[in-house]
Protein backbone atom coordinates (compact mmCIF):
# COMPACT_ATOMS: atom_id res chain seq x y z
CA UNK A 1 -32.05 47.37 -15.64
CA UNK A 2 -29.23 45.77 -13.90
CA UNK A 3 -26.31 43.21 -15.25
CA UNK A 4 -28.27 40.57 -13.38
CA UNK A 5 -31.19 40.93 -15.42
CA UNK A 6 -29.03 40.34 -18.26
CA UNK A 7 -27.64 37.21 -17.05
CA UNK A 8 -31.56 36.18 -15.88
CA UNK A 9 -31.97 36.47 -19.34
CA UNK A 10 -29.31 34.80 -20.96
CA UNK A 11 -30.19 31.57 -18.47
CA UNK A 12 -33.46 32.11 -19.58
CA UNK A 13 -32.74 31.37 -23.24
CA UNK A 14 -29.80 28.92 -22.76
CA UNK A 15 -27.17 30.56 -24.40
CA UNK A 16 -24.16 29.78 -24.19
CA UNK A 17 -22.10 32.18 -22.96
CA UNK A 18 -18.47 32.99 -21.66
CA UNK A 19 -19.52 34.73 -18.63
CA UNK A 20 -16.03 35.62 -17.06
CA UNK A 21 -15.41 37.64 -20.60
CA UNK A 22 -19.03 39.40 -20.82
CA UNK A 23 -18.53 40.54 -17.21
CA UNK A 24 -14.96 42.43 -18.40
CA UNK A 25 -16.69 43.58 -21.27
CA UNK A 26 -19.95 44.80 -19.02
CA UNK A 27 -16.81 46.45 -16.57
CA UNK A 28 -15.63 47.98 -19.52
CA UNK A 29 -18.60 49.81 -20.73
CA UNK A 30 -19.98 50.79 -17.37
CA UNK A 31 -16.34 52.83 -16.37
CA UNK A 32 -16.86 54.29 -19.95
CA UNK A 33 -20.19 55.72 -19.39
CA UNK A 34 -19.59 56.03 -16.16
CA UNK A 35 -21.43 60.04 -14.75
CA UNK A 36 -23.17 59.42 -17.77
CA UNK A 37 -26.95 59.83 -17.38
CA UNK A 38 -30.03 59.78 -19.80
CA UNK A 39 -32.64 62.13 -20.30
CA UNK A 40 -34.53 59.24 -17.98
CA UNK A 41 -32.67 59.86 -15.32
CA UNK A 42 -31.11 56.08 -14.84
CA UNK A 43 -27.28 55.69 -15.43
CA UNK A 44 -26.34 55.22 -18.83
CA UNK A 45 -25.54 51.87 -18.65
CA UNK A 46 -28.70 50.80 -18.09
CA UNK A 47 -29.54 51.20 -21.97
CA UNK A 48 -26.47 49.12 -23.36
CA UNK A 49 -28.06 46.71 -20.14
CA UNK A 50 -31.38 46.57 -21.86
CA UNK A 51 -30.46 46.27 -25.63
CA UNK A 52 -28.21 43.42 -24.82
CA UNK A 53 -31.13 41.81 -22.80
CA UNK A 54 -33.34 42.22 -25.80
CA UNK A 55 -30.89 40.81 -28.02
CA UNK A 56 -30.65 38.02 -25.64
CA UNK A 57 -34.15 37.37 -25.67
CA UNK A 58 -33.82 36.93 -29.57
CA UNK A 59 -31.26 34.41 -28.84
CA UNK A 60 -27.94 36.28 -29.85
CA UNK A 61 -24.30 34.47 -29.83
CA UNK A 62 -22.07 36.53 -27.44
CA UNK A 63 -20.17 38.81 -29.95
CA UNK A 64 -23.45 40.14 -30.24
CA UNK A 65 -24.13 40.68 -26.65
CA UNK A 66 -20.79 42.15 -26.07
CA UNK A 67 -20.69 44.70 -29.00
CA UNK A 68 -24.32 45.55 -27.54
CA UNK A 69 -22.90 46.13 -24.55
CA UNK A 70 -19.96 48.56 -25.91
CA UNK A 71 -22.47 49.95 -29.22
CA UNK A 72 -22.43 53.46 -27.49
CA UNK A 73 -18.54 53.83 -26.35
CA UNK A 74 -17.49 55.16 -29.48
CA UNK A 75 -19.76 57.66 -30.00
CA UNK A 76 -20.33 58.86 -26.76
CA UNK A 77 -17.02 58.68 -24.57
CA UNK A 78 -13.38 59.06 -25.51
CA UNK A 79 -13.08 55.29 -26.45
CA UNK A 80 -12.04 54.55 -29.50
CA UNK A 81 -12.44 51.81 -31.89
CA UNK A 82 -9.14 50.82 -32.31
CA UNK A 83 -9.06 50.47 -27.93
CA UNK A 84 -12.02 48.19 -28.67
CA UNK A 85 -9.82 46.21 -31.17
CA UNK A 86 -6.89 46.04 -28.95
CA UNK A 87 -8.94 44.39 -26.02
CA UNK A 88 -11.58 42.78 -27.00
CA UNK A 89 -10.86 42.11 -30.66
CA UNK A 90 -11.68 42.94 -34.24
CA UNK A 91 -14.85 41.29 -34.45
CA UNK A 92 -16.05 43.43 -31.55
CA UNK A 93 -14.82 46.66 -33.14
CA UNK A 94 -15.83 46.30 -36.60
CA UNK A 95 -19.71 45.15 -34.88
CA UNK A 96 -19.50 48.74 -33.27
CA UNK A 97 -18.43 50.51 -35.67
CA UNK A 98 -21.22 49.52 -37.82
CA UNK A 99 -23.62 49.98 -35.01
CA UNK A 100 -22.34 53.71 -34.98
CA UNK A 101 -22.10 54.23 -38.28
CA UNK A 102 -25.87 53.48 -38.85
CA UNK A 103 -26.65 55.28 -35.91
CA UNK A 104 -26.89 58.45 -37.52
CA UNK A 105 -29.73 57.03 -39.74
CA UNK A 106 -32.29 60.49 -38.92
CA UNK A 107 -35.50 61.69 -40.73
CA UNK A 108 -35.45 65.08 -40.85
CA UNK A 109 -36.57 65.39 -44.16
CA UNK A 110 -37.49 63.00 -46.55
CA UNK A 111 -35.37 64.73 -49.43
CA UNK A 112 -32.65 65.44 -46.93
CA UNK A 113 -29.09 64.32 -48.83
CA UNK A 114 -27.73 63.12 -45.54
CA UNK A 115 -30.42 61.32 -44.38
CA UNK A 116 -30.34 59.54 -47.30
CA UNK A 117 -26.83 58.71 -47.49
CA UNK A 118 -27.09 57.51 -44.21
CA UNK A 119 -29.69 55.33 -44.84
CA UNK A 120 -27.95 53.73 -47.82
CA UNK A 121 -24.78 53.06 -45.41
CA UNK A 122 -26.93 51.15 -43.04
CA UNK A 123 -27.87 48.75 -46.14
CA UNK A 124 -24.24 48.39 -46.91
CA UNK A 125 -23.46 47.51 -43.56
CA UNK A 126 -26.36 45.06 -42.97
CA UNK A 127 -25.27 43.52 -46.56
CA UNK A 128 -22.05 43.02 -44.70
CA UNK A 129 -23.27 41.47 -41.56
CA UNK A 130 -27.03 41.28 -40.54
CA UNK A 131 -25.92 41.81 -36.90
CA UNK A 132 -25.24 45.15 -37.38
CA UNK A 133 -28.41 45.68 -37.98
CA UNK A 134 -30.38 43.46 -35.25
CA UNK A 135 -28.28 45.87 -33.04
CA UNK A 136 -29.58 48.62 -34.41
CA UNK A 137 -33.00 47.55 -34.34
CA UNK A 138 -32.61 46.28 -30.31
CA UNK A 139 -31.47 50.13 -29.43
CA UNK A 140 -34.20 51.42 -31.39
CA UNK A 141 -36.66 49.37 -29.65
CA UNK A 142 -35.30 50.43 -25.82
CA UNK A 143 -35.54 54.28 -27.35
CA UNK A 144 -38.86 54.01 -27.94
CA UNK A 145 -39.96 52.33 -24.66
CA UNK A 146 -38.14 55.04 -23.26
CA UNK A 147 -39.41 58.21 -25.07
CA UNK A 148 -41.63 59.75 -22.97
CA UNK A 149 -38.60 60.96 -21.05
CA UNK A 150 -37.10 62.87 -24.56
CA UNK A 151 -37.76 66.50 -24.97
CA UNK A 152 -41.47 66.58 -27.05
CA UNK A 153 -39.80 68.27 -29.51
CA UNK A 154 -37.82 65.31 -31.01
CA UNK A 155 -40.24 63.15 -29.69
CA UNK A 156 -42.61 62.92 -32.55
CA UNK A 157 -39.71 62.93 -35.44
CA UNK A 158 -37.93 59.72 -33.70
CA UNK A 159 -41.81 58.04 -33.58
CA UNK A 160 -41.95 58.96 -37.67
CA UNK A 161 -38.29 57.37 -37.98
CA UNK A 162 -39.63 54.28 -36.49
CA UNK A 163 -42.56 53.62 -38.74
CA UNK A 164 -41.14 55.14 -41.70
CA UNK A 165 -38.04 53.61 -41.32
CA UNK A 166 -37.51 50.53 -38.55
CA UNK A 167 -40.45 49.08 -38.05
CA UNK A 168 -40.82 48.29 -42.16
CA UNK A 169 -37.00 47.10 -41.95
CA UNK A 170 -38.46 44.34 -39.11
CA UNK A 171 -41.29 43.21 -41.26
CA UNK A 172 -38.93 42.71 -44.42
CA UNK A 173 -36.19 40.90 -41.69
CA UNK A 174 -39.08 38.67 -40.99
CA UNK A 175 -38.98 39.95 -37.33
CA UNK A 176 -42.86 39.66 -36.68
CA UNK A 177 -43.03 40.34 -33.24
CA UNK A 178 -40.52 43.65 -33.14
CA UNK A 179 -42.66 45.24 -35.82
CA UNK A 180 -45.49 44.92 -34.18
CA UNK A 181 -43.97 46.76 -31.04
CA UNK A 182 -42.31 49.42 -32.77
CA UNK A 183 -45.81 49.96 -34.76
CA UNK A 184 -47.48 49.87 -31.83
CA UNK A 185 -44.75 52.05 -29.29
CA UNK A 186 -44.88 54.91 -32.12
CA UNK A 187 -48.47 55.01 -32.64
CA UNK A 188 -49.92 57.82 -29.86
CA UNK A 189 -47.07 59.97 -30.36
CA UNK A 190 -47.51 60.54 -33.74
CA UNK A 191 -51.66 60.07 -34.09
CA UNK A 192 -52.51 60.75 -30.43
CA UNK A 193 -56.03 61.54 -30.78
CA UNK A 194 -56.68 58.50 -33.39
CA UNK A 195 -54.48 56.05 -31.00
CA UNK A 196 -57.29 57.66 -28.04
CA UNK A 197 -60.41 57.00 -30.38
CA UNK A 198 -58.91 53.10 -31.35
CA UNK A 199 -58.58 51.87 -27.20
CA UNK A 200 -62.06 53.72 -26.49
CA UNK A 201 -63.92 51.44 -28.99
CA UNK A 202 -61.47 48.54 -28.85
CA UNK A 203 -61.79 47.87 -25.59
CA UNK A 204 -65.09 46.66 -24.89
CA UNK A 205 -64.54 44.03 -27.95
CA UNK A 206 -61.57 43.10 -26.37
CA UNK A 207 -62.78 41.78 -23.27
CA UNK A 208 -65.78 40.09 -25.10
CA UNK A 209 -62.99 38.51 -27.17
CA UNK A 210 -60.63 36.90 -24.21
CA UNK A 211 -63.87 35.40 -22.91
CA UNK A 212 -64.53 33.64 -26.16
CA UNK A 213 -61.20 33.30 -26.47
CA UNK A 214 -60.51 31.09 -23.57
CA UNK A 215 -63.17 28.70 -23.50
CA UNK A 216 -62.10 28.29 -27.43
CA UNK A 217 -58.50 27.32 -26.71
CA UNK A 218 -60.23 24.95 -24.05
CA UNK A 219 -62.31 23.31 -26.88
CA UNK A 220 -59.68 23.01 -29.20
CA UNK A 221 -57.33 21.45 -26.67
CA UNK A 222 -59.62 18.71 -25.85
CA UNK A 223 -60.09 18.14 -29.53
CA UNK A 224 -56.59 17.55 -30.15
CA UNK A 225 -55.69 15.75 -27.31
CA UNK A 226 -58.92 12.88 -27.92
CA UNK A 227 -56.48 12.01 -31.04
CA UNK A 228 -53.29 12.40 -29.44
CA UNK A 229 -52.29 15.40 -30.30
CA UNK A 230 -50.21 17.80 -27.53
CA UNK A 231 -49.89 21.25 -28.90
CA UNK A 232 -49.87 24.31 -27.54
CA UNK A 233 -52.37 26.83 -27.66
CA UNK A 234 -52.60 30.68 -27.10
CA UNK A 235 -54.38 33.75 -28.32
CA UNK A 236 -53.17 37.20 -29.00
CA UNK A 237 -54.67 40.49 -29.40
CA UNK A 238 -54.62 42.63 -32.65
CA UNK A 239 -51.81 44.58 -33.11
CA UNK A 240 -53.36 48.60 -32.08
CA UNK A 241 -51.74 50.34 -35.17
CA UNK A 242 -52.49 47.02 -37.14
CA UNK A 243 -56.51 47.50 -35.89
CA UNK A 244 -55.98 51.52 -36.45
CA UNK A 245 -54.71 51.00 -40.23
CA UNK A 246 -57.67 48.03 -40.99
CA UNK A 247 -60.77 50.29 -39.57
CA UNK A 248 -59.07 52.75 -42.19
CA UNK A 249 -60.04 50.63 -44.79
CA UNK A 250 -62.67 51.38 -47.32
CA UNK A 251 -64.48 47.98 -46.76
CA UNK A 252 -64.03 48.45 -42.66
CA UNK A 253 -65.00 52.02 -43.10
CA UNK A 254 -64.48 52.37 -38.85
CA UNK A 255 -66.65 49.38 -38.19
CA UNK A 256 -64.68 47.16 -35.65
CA UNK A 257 -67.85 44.88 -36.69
CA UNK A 258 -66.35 43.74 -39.29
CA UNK A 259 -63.10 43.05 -38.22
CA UNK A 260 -63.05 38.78 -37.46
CA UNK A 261 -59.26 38.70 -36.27
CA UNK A 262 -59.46 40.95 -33.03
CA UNK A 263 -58.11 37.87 -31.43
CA UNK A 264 -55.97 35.00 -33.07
CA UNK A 265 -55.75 31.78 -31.88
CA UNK A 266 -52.06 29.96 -32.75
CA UNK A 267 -51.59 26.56 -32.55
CA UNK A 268 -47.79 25.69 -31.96
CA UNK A 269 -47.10 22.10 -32.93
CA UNK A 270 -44.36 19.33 -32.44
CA UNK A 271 -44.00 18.78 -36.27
CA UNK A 272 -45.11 20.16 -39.73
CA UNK A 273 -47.44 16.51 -39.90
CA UNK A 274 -48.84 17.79 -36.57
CA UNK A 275 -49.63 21.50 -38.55
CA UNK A 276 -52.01 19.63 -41.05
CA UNK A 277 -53.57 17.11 -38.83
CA UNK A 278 -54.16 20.23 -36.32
CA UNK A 279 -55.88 21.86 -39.49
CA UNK A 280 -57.68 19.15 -40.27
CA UNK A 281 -59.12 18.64 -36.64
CA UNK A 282 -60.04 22.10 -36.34
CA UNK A 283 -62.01 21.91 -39.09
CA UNK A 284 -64.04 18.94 -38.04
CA UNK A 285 -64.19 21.04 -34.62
CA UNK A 286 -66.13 24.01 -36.69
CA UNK A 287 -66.91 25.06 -39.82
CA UNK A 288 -64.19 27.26 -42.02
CA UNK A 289 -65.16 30.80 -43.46
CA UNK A 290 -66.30 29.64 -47.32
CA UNK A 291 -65.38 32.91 -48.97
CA UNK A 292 -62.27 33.56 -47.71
CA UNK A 293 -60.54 29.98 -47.73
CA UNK A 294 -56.92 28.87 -45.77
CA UNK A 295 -53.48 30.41 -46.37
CA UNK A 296 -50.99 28.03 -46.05
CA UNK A 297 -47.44 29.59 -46.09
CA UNK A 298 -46.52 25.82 -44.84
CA UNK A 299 -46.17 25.03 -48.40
CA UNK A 300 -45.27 27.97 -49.87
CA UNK A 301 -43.31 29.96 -47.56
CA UNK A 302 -43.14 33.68 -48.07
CA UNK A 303 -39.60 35.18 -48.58
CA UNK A 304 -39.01 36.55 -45.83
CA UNK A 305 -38.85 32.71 -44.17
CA UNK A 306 -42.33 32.78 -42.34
CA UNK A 307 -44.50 29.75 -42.75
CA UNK A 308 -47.71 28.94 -40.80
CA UNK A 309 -51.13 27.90 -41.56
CA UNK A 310 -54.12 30.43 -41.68
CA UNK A 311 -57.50 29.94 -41.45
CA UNK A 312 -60.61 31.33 -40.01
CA UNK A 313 -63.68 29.51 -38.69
CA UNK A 314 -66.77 29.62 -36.89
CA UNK A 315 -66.56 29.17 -33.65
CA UNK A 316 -68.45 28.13 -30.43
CA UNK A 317 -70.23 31.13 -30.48
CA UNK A 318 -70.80 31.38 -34.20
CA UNK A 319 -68.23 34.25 -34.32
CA UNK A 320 -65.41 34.23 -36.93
CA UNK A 321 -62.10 33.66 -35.89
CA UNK A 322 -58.28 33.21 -37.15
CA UNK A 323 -56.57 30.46 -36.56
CA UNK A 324 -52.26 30.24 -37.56
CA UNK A 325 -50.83 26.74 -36.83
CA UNK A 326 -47.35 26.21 -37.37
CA UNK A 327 -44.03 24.21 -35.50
CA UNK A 328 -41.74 25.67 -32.63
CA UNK A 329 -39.50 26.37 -35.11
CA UNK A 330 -41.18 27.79 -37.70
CA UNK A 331 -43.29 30.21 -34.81
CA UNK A 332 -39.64 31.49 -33.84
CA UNK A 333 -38.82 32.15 -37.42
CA UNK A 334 -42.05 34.19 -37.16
CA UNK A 335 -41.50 36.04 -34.06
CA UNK A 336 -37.56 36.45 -34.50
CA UNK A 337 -36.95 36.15 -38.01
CA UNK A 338 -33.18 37.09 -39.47
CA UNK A 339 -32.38 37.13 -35.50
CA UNK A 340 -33.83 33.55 -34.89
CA UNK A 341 -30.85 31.97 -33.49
CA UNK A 342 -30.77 29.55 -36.56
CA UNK A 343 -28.64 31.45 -38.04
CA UNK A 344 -25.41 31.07 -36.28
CA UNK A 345 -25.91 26.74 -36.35
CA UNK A 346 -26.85 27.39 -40.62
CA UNK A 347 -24.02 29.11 -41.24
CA UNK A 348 -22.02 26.70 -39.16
CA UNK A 349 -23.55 23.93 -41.48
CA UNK A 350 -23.39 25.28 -44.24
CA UNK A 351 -19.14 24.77 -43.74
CA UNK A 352 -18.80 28.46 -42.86
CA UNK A 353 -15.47 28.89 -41.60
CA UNK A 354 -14.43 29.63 -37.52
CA UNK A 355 -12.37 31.97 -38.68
CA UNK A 356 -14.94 33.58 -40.96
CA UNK A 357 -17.74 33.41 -38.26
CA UNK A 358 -14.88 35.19 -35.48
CA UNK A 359 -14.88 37.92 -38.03
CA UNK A 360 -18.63 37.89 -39.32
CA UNK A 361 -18.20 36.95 -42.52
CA UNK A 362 -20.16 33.87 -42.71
CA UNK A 363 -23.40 36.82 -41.80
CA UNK A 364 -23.73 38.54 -44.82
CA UNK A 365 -27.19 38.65 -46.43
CA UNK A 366 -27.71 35.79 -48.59
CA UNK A 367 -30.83 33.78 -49.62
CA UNK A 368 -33.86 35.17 -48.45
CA UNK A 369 -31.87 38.65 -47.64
CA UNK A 370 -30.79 39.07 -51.28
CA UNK A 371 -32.92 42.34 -51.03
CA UNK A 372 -30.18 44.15 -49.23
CA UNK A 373 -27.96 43.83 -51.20
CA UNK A 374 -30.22 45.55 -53.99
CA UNK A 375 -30.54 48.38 -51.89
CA UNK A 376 -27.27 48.86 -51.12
CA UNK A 377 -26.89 49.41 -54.91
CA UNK A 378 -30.19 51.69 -55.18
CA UNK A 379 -29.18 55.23 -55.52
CA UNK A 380 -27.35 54.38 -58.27
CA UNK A 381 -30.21 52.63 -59.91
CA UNK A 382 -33.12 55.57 -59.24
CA UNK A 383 -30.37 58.58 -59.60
CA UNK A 384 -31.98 61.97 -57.17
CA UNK A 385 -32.24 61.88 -53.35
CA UNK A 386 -35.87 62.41 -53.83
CA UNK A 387 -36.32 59.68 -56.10
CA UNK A 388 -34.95 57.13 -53.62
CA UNK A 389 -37.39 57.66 -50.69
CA UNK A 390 -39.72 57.85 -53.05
CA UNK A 391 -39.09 54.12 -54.07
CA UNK A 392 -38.10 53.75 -50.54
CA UNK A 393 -41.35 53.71 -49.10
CA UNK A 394 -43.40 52.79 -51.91
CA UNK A 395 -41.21 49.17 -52.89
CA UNK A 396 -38.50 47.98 -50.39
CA UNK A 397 -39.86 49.21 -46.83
CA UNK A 398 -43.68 49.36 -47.92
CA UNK A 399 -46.79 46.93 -46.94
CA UNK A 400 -45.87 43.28 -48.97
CA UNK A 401 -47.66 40.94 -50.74
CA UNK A 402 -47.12 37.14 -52.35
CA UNK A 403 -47.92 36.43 -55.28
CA UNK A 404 -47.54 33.46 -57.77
CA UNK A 405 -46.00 32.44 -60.96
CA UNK A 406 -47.60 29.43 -62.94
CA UNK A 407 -44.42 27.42 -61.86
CA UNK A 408 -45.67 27.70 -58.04
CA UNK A 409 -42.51 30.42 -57.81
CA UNK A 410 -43.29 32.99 -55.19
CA UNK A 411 -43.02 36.58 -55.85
CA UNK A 412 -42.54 39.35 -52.73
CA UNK A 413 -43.58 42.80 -54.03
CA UNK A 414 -44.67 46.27 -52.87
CA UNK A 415 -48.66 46.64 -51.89
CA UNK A 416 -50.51 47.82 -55.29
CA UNK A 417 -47.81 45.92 -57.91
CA UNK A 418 -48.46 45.43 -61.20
CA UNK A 419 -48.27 42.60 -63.61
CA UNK A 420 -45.47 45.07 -65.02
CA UNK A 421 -44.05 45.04 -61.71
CA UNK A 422 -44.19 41.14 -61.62
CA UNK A 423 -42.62 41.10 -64.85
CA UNK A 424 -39.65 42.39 -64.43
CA UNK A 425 -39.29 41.27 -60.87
CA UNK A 426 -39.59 37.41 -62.72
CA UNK A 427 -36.40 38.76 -65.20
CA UNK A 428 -35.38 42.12 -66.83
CA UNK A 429 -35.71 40.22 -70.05
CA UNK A 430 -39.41 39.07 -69.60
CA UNK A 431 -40.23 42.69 -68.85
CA UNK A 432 -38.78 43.56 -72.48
CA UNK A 433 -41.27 41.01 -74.08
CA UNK A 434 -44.44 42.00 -72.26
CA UNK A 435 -47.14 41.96 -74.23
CA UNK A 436 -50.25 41.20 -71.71
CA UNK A 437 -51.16 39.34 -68.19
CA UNK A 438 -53.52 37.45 -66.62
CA UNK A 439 -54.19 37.01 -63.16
CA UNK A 440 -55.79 33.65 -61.79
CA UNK A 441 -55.97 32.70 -65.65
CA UNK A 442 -58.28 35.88 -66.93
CA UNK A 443 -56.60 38.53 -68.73
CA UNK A 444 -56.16 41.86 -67.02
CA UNK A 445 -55.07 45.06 -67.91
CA UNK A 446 -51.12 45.78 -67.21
CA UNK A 447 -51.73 48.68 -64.43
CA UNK A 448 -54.43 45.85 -62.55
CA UNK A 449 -53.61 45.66 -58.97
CA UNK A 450 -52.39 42.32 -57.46
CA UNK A 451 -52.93 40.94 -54.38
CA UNK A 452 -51.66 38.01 -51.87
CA UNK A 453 -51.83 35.03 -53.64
CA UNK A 454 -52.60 35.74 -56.96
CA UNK A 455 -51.56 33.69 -59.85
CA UNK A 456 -50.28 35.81 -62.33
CA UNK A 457 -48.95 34.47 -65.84
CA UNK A 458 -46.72 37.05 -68.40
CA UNK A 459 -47.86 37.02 -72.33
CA UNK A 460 -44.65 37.46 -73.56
CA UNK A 461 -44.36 39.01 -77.33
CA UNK A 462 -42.35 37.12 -80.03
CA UNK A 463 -40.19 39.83 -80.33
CA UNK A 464 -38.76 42.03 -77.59
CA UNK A 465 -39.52 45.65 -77.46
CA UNK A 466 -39.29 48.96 -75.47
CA UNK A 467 -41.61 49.35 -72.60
CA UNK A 468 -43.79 52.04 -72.78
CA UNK A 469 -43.41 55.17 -71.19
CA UNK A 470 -47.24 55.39 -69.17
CA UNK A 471 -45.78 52.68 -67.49
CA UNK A 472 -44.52 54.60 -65.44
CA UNK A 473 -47.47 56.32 -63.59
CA UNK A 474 -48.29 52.83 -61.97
CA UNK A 475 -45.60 50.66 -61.59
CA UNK A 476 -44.48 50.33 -58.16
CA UNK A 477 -40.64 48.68 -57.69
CA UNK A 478 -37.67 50.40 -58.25
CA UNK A 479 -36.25 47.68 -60.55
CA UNK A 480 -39.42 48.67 -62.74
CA UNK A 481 -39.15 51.67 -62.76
CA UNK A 482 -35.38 51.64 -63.54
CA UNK A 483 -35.36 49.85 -66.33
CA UNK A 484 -38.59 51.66 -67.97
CA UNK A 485 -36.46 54.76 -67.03
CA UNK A 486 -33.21 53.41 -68.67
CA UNK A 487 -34.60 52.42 -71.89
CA UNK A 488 -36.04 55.42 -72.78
CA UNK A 489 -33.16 57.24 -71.86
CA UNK A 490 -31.31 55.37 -74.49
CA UNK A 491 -33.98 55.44 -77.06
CA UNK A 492 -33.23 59.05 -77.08
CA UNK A 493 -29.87 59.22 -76.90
């Protein structure tokens, strides 16, 4: 990785970029590491080289390039951050301090008191400025394409880090693409022998796939372009921890038979019109799946900002397949999410302040990032170290779903919510007055688990009453649990 590459990629993604300045930043950071080596063997440098390039690639403003550049000068040499401030500025220095500060984010223990500390710091500081953060993430991603060359023994506990910890954080950032390889980077050195068994029998499907696959996108194409439609059209494989976690399924039960998305087709458009007439096109083309119907986060966007069309068909060859169709825009929102470079022009639109996006202000989590801010709070909420990872990994960084309230509202909870979950994620208050639920209009039982795209509708009592203690062997958020917690609590007292 050289400084050229770097600039190759900054041309690459037009970004506009004051490259006198970068170059006396690059300067900077290379004399600071300079004898410095990692366990690769390449000069330091090259790994501030390649997290910047990444970065770049997500189509980063040049603050964040720079402090990408320097993210390892503080920690690592006798730089210090108020240096940093004197030459290059405060936005710089408080972007690298952050970046350090999380840095020391390690699972060594999931009850550790440090760890989780630590882990609560790095929400504070991405409630402060979401850059931080993509930083963060960037570094993490070079680690792990680098970490064959770290001793074995920490190999394995930086892999369980990564799925735990970063790879969840990408999905919930909207970052599609960068959970996907950090899934999919950690995978054989932490289930080596499963990761093995997945390519043997994958593999052999896979190349049956891209043959069907290509004459497919050829079909399409001509389809699309008889009405005067120009899209563009290209498969992609299935994720290999994605495949590894579906053939664990109970319904898969190892049989890559029965899984119809191997290969997705996506269909990147010119406008959201475009999106529907593409769907409806398609469907003329071949005939959709009956039983399991289209998905279409078009119109109701998930929180997280993605939106695309789903649906799967029978094709040419009368095997299912999945088709997403969605915009330019909306497939970088996909692939980038909170790093799309939409955010810098928003919060320039929104009347954000030069001075407030010089100092990063105008990048706090807001809107569709609200979440951070909650967890930020957390330890507060849930009280014992222990407790927090617990609701941790089973709410904020776990497996998502959608669902629905009778308004058309959409709800983002943990896999295997509740209806009591729902509840109080709709308002504290409604969970007082819970009385019943039903899901897609038939009554359920309050411990019934929901699923993507349910419709789910509170019975709320007249009056409003404690919530009952059993509650608590099924609920799944922390805000649920909380509050359940909390009322008792003052019931006794």
């Amino acid at each position: 990785m050289s400084y050229q590459n770097l600039l190759d990629e900054i041309k690459k993604n037009n970004l506009l970029v004051d490259k006198v300045r970068l170059k006396k930043v690059y300067d900077f950071a290379a004399a600071a590491h300079q004898g410095q080596v990692r366990q690769s063997g390449d000069p330091y440098i090259s790994h501030p080289l390649a997290v910047a390039s990444v970065l770049a690639g997500w189509k980063q403003t040049q603050p964040v390039l720079e402090a990408a550049l320097l993210h390892d000068v503080v920690e690592d040499t006798p730089v210090t951050g108020e240096t940093l401030q004197s030459i290059f500025g405060e936005e710089i220095s408080i972007l690298v301090d952050g970046v350090t500060k999380i840095g020391k984010v390690k699972l060594r223990g999931s009850t550790n008191r440090i760890f989780v500390e630590n882990l609560r710091k790095m929400f504070v500081a991405m409630a402060k400025d979401i850059r931080v953060v993509l930083i963060r993430l960037a570094d993490r991603l070079h680690n792990m394409q680098t970490l064959e060359a770290v001793p074995l023994s920490k190999q394995k506990r930086i892999a369980r880090e990564t799925l735990e910890i970063y790879a969840p954080l990408a999905e919930r950032l909207g970052m599609g693409q960068l959970k996907g390889d950090l899934e999919d980077l950690a995978f054989p050195y932490l289930f080596p022998e499963e990761y093995g068994h997945v390519m043997e029998i994958a593999r052999p499907h896979f190349l049956r796939a891209e043959k069907t696959t290509k004459q497919a996108i050829q079909l399409i194409r001509t389809k699309l372009e008889t009405y005067g439609l120009s899209v563009e059209i290209h498969g992609r494989h299935k994720r290999k921890y994605s495949l590894y976690k579906k053939l664990t399924r109970p319904e898969i039960d190892g049989d890559l038979t029965k899984i119809h998305d191997l290969v997705a087709l996506r269909i990147i458009t010119n406008s959201k019109l475009e999106c529907y007439a593409a769907l409806g096109l398609v469907h003329d083309l071949w005939q959709p799946v009956p039983y399991v119907g289209i998905s279409d986060f078009i119109a109701q966007p998930k929180p997280n900002g993605y939106q695309s069309i789903h649906t799967k068909v029978f094709d040419h060859k009368g095997h299912i397949i999945e088709i997403q169709i969605r915009t330019r825009q909306m497939h970088e929102q996909a692939e980038y999410g909170a790093a799309a470079h939409t955010l810098y022009s928003e919060a320039k639109s929104k009347g954000a302040s030069d001075e407030k996006l010089e100092r990063g202000t105008a990048f706090n989590a807001s809107g569709k990032t609200d979440w951070i801010k909650q967890l930020a709070s957390w330890q507060k909420e849930v009280g014992s170290s222990e407790e927090f990872v617990t609701s941790l990994k089973l709410d904020a960084l776990s497996e998502r779903i959608y669902v629905f309230s009778p308004h058309g509202d959409v709800y983002d909870l943990p896999k295997n919510a509740t209806p009591v979950d729902f509840a109080f994620a709709v308002h504290t208050d409604l969970g007082f007055h819970l009385q019943g639920a039903k899901v897609n209009q038939k009554i359920v039982p309050l411990d019934f688990i929901l699923k993507s795209g349910d419709l789910v509708e509170i019975i709320k009592s007249k009056g409003k009453r404690s919530p009952n203690r059993d509650w608590l062997q099924f609920v799944k958020t922390a805000k649920a649990r909380g509050k359940i917690t909390r009322s008792h609590l003052a019931d006794v007292k």
